[in-house]
N, C-alpha and C. Protein backbone atom coordinates (compact mmCIF):
# COMPACT_ATOMS: atom_id res chain seq x y z
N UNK A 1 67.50 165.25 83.53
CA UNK A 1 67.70 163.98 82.82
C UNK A 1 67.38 164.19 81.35
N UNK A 2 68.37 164.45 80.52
CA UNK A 2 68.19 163.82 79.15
C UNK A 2 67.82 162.54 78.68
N UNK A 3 66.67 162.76 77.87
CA UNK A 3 65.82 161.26 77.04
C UNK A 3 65.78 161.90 75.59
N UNK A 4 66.58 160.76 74.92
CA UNK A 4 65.65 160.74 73.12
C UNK A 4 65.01 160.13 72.72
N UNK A 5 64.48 160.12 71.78
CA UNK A 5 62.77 159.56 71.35
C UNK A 5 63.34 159.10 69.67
N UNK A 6 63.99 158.52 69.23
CA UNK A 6 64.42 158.37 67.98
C UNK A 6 62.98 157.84 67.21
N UNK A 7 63.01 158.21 66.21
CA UNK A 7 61.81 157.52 65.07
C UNK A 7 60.64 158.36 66.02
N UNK A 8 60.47 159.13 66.18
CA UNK A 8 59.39 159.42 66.71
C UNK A 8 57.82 159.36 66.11
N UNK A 9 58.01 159.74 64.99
CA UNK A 9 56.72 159.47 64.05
C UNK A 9 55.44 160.66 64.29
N UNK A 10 54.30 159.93 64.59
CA UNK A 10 52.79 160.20 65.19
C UNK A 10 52.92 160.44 66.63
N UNK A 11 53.72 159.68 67.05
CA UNK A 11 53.50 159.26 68.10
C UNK A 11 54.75 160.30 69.39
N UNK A 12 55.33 161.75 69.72
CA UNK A 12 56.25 161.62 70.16
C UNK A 12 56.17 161.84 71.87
N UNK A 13 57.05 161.72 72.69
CA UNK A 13 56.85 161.50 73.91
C UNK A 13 57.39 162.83 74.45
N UNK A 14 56.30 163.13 75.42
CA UNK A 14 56.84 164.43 76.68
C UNK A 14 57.93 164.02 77.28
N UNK A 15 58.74 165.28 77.23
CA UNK A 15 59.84 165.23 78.34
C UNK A 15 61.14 164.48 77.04
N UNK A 16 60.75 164.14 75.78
CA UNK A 16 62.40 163.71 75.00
C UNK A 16 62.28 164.69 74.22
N UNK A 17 63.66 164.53 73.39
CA UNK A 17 63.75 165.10 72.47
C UNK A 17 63.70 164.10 71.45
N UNK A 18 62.46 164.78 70.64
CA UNK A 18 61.87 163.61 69.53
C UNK A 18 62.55 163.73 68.13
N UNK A 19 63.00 162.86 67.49
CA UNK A 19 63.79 163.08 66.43
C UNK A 19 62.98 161.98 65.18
N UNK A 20 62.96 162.47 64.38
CA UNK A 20 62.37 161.61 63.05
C UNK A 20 62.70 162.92 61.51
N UNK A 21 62.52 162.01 60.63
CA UNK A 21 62.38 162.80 59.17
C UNK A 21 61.29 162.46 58.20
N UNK A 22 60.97 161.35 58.52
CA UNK A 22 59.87 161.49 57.39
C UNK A 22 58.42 161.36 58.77
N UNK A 23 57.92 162.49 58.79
CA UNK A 23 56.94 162.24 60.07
C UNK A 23 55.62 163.70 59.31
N UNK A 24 54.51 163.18 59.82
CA UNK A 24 53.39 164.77 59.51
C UNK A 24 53.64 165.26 61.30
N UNK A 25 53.50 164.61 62.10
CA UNK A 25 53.74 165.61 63.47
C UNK A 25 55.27 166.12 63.47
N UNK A 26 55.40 167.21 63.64
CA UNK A 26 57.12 168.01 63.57
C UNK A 26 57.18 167.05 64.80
N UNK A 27 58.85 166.46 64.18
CA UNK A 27 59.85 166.21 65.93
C UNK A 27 60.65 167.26 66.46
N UNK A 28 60.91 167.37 67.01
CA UNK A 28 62.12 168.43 68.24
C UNK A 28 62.91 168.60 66.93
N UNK A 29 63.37 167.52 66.24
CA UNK A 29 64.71 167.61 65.22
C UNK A 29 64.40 166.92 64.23
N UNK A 30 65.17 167.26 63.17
CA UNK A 30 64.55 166.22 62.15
C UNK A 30 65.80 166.11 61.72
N UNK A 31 66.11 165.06 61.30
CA UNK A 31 67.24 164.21 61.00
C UNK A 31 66.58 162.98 60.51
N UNK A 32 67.66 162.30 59.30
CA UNK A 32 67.22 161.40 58.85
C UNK A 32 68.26 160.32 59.47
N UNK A 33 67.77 159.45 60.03
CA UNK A 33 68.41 158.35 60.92
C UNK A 33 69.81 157.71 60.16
N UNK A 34 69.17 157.46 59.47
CA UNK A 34 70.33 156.50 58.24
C UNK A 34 71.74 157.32 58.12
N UNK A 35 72.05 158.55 58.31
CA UNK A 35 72.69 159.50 58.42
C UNK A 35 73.75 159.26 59.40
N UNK A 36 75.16 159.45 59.36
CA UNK A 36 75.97 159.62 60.65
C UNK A 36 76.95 160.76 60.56
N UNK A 37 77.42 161.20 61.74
CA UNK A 37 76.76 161.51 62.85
C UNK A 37 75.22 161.73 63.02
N UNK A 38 75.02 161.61 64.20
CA UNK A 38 73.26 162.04 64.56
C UNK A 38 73.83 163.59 65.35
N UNK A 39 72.69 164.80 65.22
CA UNK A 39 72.85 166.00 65.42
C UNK A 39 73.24 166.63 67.39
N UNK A 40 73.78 165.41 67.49
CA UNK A 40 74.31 165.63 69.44
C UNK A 40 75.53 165.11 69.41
N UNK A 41 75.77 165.62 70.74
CA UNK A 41 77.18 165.03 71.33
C UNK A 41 77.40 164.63 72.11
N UNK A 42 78.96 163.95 72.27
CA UNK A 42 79.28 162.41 72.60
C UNK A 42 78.43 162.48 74.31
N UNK A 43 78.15 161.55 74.81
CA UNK A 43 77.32 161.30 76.23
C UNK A 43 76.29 162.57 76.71
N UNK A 44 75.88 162.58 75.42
CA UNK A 44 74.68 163.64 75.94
C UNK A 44 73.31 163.17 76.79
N UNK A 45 72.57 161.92 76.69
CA UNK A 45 71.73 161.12 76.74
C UNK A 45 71.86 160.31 78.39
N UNK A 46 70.89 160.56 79.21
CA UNK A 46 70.43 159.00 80.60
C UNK A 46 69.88 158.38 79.65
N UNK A 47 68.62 158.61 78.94
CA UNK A 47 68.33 157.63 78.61
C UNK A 47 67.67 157.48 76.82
N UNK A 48 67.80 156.69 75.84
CA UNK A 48 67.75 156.59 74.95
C UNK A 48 66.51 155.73 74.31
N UNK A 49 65.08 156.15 73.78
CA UNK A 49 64.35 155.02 73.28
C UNK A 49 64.05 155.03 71.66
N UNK A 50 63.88 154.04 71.42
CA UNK A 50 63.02 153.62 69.59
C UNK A 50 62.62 152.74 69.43
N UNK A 51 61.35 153.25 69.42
CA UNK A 51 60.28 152.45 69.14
C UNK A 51 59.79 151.93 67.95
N UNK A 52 60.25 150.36 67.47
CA UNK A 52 59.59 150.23 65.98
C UNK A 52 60.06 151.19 65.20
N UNK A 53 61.46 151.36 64.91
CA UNK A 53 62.43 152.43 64.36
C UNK A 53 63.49 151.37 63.54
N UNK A 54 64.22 151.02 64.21
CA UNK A 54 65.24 150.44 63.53
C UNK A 54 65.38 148.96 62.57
N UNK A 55 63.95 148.82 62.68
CA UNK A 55 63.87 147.95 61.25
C UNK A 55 63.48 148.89 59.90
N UNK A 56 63.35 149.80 59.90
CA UNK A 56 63.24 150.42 58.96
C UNK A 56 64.51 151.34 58.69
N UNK A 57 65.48 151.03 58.78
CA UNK A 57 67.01 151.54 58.13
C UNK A 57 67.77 150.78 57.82
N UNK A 58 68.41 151.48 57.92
CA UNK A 58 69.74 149.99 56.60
C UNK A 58 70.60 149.29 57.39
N UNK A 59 71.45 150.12 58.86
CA UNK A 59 71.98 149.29 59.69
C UNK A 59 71.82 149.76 60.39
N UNK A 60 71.26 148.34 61.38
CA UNK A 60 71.19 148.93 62.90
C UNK A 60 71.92 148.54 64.05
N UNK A 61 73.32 148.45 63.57
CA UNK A 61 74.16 147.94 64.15
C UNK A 61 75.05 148.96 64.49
N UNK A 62 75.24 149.78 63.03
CA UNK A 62 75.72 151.36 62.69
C UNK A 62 74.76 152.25 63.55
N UNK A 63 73.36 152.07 64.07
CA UNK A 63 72.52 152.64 64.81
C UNK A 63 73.04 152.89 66.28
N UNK A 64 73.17 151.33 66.82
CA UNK A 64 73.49 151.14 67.89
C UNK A 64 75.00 151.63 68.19
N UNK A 65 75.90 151.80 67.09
CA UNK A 65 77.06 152.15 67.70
C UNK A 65 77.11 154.13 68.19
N UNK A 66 76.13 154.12 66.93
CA UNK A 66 75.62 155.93 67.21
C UNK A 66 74.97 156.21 68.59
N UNK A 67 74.31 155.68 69.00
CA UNK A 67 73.05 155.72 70.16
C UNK A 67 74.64 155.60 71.36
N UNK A 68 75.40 154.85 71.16
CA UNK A 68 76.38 154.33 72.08
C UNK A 68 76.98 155.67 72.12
N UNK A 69 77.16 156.05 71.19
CA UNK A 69 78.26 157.01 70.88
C UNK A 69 77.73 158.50 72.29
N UNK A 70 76.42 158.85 72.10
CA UNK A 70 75.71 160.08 72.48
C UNK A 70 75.10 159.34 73.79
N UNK A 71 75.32 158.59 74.02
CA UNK A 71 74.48 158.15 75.46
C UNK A 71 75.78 158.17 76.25
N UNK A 72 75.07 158.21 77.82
CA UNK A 72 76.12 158.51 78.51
C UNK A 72 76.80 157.56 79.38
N UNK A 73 77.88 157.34 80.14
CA UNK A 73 77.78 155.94 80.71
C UNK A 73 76.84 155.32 81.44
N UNK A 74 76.41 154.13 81.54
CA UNK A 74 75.69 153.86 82.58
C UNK A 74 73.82 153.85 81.78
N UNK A 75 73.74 155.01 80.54
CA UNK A 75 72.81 155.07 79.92
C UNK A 75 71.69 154.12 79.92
N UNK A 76 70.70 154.19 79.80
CA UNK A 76 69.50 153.22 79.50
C UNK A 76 69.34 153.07 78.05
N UNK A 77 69.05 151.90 77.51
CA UNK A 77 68.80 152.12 76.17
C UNK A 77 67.26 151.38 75.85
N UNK A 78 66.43 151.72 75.48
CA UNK A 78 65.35 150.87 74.93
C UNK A 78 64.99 150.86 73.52
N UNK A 79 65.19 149.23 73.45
CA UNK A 79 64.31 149.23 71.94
C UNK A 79 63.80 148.37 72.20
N UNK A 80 62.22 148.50 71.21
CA UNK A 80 61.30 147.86 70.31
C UNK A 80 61.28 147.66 69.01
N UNK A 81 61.57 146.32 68.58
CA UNK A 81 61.48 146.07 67.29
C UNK A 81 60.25 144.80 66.77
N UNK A 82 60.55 144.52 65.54
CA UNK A 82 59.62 143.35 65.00
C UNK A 82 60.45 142.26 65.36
N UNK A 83 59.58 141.08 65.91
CA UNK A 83 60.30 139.59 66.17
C UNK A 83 60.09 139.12 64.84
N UNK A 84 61.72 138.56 64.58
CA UNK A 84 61.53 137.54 63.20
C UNK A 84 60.29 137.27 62.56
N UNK A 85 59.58 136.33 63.63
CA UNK A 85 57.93 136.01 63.29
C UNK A 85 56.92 136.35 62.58
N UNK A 86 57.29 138.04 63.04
CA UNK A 86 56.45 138.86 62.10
C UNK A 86 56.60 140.07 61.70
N UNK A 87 58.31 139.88 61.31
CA UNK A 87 58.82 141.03 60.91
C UNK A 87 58.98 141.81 59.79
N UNK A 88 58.29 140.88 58.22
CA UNK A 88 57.84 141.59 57.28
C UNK A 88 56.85 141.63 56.94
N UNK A 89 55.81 141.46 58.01
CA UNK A 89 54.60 142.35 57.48
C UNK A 89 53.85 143.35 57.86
N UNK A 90 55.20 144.18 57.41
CA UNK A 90 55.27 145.72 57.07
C UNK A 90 56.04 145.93 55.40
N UNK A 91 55.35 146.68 54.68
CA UNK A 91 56.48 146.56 53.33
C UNK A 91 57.62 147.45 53.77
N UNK A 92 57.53 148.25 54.11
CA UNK A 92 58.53 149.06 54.74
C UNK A 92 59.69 148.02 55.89
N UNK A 93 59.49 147.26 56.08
CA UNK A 93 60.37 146.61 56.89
C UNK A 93 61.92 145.83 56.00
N UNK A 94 62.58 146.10 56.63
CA UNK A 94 63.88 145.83 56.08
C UNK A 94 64.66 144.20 56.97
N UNK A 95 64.12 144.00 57.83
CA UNK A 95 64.27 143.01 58.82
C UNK A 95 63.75 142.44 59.97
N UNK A 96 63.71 141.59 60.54
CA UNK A 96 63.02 140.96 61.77
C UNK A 96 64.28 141.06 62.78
N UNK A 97 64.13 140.67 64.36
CA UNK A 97 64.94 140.72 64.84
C UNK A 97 64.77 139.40 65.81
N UNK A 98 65.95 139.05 66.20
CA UNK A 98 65.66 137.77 66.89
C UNK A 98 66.13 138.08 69.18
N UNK A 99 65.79 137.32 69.40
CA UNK A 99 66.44 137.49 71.21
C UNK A 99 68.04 137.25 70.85
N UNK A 100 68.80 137.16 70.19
CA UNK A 100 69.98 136.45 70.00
C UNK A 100 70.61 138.46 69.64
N UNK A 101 70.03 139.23 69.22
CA UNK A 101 70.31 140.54 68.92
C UNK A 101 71.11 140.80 70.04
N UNK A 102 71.40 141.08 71.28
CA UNK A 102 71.84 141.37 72.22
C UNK A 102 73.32 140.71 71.69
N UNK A 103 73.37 139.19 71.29
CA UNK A 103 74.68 138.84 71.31
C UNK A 103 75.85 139.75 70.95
N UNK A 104 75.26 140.64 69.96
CA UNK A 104 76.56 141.20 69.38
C UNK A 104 77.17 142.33 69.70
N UNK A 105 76.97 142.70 71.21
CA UNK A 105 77.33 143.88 71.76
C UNK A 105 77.74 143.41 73.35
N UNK A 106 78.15 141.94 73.52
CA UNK A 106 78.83 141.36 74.74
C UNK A 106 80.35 140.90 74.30
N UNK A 107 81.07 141.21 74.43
CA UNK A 107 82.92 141.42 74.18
C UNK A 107 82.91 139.66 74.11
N UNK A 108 82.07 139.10 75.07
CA UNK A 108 82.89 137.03 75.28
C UNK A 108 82.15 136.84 73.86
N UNK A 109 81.12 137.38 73.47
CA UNK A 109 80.58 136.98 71.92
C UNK A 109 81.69 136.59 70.63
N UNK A 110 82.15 135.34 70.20
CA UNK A 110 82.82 135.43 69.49
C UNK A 110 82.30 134.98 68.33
N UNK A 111 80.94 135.36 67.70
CA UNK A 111 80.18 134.96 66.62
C UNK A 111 80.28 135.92 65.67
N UNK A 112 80.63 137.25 66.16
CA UNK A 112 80.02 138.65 65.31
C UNK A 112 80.11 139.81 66.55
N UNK A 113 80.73 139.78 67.68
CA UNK A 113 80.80 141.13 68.75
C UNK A 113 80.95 142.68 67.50
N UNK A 114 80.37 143.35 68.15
CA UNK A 114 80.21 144.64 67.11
C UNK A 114 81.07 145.82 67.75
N UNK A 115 81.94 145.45 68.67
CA UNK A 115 82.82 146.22 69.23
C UNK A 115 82.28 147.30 69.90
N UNK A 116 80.75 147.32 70.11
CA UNK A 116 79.94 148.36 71.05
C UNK A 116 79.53 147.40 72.12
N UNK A 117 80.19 147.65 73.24
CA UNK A 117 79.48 147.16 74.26
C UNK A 117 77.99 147.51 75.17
N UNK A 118 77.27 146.88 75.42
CA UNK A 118 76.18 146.64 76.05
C UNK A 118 75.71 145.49 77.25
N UNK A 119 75.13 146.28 77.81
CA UNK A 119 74.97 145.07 79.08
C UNK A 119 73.25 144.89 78.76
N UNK A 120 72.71 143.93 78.68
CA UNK A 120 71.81 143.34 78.57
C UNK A 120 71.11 143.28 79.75
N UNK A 121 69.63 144.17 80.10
CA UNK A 121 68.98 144.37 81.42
C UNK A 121 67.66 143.74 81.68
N UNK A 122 67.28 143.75 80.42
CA UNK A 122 65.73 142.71 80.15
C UNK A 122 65.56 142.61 78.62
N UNK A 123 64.65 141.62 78.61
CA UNK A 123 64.26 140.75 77.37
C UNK A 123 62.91 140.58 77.08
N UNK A 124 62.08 141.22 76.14
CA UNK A 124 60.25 140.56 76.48
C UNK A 124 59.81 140.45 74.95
N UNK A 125 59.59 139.41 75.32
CA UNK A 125 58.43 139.21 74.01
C UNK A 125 57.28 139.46 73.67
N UNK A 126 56.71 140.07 73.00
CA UNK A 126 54.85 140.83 73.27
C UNK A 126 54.19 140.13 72.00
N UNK A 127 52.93 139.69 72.02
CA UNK A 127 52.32 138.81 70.87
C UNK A 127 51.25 139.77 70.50
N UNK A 128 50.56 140.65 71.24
CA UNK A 128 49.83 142.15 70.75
C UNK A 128 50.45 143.63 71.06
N UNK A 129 51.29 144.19 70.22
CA UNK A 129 52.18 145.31 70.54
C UNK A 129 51.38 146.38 69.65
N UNK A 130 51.90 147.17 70.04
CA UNK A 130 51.76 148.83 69.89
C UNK A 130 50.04 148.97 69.97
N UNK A 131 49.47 148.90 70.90
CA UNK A 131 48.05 149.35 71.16
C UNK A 131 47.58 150.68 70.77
N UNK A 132 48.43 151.25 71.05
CA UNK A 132 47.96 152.90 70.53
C UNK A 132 47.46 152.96 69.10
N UNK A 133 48.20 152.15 68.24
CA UNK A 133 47.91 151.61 66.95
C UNK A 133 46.55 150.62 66.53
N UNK A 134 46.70 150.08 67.35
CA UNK A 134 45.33 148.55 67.41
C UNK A 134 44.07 149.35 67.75
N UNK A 135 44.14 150.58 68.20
CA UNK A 135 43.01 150.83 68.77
C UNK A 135 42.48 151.74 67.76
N UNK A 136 42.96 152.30 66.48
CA UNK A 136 42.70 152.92 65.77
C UNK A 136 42.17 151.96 64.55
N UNK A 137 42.28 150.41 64.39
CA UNK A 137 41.69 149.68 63.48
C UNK A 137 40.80 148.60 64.22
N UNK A 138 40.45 148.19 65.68
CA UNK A 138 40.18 147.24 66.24
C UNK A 138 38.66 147.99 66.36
N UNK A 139 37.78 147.24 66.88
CA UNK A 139 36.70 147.50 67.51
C UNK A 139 37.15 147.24 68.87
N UNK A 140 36.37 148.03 70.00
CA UNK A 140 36.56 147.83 71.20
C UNK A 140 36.90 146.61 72.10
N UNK A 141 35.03 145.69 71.52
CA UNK A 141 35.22 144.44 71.91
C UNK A 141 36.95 143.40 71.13
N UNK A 142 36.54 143.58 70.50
CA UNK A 142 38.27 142.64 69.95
C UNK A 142 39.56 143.35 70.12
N UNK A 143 39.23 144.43 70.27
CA UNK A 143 40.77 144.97 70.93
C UNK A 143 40.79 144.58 72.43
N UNK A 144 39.67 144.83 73.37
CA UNK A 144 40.01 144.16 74.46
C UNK A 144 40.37 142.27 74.78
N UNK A 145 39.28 141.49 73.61
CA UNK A 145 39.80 140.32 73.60
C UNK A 145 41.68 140.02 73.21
N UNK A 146 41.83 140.46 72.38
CA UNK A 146 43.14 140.42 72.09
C UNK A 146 44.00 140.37 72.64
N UNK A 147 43.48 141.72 73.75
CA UNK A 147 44.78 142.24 74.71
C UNK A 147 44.85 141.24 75.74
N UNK A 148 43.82 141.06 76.28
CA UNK A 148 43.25 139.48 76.86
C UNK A 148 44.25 138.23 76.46
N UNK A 149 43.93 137.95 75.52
CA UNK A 149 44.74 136.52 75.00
C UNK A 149 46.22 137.07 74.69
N UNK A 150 46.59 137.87 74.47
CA UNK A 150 48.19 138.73 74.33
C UNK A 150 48.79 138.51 76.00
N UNK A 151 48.27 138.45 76.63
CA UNK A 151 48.51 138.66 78.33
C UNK A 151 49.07 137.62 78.21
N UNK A 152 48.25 136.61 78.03
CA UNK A 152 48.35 134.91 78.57
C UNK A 152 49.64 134.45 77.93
N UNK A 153 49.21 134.88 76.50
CA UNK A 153 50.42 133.92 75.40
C UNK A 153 51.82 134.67 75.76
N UNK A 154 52.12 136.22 76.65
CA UNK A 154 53.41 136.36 76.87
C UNK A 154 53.89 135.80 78.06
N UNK A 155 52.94 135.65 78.66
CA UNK A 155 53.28 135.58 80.22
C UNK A 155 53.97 133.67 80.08
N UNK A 156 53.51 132.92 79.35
CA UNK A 156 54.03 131.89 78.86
C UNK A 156 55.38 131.91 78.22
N UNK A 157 55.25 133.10 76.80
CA UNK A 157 56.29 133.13 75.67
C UNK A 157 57.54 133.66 76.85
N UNK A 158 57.47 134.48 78.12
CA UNK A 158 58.60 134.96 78.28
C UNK A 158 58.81 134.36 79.46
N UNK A 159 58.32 132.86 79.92
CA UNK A 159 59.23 132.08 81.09
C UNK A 159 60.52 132.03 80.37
N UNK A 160 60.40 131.84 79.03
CA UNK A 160 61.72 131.16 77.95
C UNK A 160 61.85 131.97 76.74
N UNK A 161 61.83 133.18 76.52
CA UNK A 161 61.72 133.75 75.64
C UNK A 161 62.95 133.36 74.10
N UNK A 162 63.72 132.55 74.40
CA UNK A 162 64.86 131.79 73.99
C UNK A 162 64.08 130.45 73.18
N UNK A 163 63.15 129.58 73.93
CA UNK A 163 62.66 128.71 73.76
C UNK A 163 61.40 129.10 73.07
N UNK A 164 61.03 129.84 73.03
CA UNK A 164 59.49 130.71 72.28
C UNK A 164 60.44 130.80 70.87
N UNK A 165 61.32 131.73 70.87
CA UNK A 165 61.97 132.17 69.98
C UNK A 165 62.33 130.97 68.89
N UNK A 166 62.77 129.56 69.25
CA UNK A 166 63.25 128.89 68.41
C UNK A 166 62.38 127.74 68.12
N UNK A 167 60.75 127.31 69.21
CA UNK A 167 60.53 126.17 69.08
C UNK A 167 58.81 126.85 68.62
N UNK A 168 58.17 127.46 69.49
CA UNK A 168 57.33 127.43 68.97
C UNK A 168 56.11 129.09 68.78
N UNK A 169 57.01 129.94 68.38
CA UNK A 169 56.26 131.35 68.26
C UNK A 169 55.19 131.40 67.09
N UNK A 170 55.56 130.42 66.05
CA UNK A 170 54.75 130.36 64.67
C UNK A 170 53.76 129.94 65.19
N UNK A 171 53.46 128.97 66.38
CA UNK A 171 52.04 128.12 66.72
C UNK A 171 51.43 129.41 66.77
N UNK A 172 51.26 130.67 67.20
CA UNK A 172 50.71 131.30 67.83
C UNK A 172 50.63 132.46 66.58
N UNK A 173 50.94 132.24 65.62
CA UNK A 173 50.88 133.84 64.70
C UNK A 173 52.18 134.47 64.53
N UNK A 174 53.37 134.53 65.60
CA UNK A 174 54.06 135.40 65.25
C UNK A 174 54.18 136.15 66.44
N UNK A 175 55.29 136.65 66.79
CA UNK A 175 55.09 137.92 68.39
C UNK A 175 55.14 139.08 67.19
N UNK A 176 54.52 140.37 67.60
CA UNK A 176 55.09 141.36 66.96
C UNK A 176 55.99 142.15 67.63
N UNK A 177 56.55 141.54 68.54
CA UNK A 177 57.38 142.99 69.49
C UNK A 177 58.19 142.06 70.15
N UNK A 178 59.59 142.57 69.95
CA UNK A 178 60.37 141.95 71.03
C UNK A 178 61.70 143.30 71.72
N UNK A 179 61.24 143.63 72.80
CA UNK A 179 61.98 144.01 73.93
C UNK A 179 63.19 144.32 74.13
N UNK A 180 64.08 145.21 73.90
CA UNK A 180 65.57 145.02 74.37
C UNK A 180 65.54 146.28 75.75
N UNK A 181 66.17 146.03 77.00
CA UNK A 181 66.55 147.06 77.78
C UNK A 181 68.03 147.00 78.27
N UNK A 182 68.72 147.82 77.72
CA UNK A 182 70.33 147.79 77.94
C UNK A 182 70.95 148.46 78.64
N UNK A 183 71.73 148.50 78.80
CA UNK A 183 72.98 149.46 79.85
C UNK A 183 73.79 150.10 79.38
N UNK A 184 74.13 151.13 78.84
CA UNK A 184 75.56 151.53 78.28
C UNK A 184 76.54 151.52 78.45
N UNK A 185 77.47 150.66 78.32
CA UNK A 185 78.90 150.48 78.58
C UNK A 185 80.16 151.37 77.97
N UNK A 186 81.07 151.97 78.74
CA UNK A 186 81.87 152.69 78.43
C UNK A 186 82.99 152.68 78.98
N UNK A 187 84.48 153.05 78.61
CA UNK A 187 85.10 152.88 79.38
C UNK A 187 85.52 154.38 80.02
N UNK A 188 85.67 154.76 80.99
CA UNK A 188 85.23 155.73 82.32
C UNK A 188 86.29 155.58 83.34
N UNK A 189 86.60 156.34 84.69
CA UNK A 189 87.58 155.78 85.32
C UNK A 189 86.84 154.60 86.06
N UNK A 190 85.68 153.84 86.07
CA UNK A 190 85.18 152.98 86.21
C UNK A 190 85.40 151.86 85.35
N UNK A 191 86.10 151.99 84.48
CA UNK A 191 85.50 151.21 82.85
C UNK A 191 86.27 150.21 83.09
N UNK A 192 86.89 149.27 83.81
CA UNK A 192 87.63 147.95 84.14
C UNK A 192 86.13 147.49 84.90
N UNK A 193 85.76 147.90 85.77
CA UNK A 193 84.49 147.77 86.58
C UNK A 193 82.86 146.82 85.71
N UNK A 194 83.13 147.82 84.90
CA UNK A 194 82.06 148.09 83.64
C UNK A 194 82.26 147.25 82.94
N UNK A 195 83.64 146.85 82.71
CA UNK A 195 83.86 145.87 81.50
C UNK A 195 83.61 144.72 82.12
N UNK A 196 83.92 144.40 83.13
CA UNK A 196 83.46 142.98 84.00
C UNK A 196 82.16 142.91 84.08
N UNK A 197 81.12 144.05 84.33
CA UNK A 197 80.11 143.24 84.46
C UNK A 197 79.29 142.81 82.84
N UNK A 198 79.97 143.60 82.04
CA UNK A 198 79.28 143.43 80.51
C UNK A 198 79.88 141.85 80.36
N UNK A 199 81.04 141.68 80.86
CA UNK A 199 81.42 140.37 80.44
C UNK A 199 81.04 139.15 81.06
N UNK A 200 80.44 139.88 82.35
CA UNK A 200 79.72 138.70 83.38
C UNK A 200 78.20 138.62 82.97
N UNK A 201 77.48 139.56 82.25
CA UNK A 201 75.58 139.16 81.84
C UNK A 201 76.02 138.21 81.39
N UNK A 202 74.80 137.35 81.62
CA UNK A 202 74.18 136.48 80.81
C UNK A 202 73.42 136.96 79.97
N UNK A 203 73.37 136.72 78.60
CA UNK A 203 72.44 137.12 77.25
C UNK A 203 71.39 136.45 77.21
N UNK A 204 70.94 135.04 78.20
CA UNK A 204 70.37 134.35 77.97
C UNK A 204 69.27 133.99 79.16
């Protein structure tokens, strides 16, 4: 099973091939994201992750059509990004992202479809994200409170993560993490198959 690790950073994962350019831990590859082509080929990838990556480039729409491009059918895709809420505070951040992101990679989308299809597999909203991080500025006791009250406020934020998203995420600070898990859609001697069910998710 092929896995990539895009943006890998500090942080890269056993078993991918970790790719980043501006990083002090070497990745597998170094490539600068913003860049196209990326250094593989076409359906090389099961499964594809980036973590807190793609708000920091210029398009990640041009991202997603790349990731599409090298993943294979059927592919997994995961991202983590910043929710709107609290998506520039990072200076380095170039954008927030909303639950509505998924729209533009379902074909019935007639708002903005990005002509990369995706099937939409889960959705989560997280209000204390990247711990590996928190635990390097938190004290023990308040990193465990946190994680504590982070439990509660998602397990709420994601009955409706739609309804968090538009009515009331500010009550709460902001989520810092919102969730995408996708499917790769392609067309294949399956790909009439494939195209029905991308056109049958619900985004919502």
């Amino acid at each position: 099973m092929r896995k990539l690790n895009l943006g890998s950073g500090d942080f890269p994962k056993p078993g991918f091939v970790n790719v980043d350019y501006y990083s002090s831990t070497p990745p597998d590859v170094v490539h600068d994201l913003d860049q196209f082509p990326y250094p593989f080929a076409e359906n090389e990838f099961d499964l594809v992750e980036a973590d807190h990556c793609l708000e920091h480039l210029k398009d990640p729409f041009a991202v997603m059509k790349e990731i599409h491009r090298i993943a294979k059918p059927g592919a997994i895709v995961r991202i983590r990004v910043p929710h709107f809420s609290r998506g520039f505070t990072h200076a380095d951040h170039k954008r927030g992202f909303d639950v509505t992101f998924p729209y533009y990679f379902n074909p019935t989308f007639k708002g903005g479809y990005t002509g990369v299809p995706y099937k939409l597999r889960s959705l989560r909203l997280t209000w204390f994200a990247q711990p590996y991080l928190k635990r390097t500025v938190l004290s023990p006791p308040v990193f465990f409170v946190a994680s504590v009250v982070g439990k509660v406020i998602d397990f709420f934020a994601n009955l409706s993560p739609f309804l968090t998203s538009r009515l009331w995420c500010f009550w709460v600070g902001g989520f810092e993490e919102v969730f995408f898990e996708f499917e790769v859609i392609k067309d294949t001697k399956d790909g009439s198959k494939q195209a029905d069910e991308v056109k049958q998710a619900k985004v919502a």
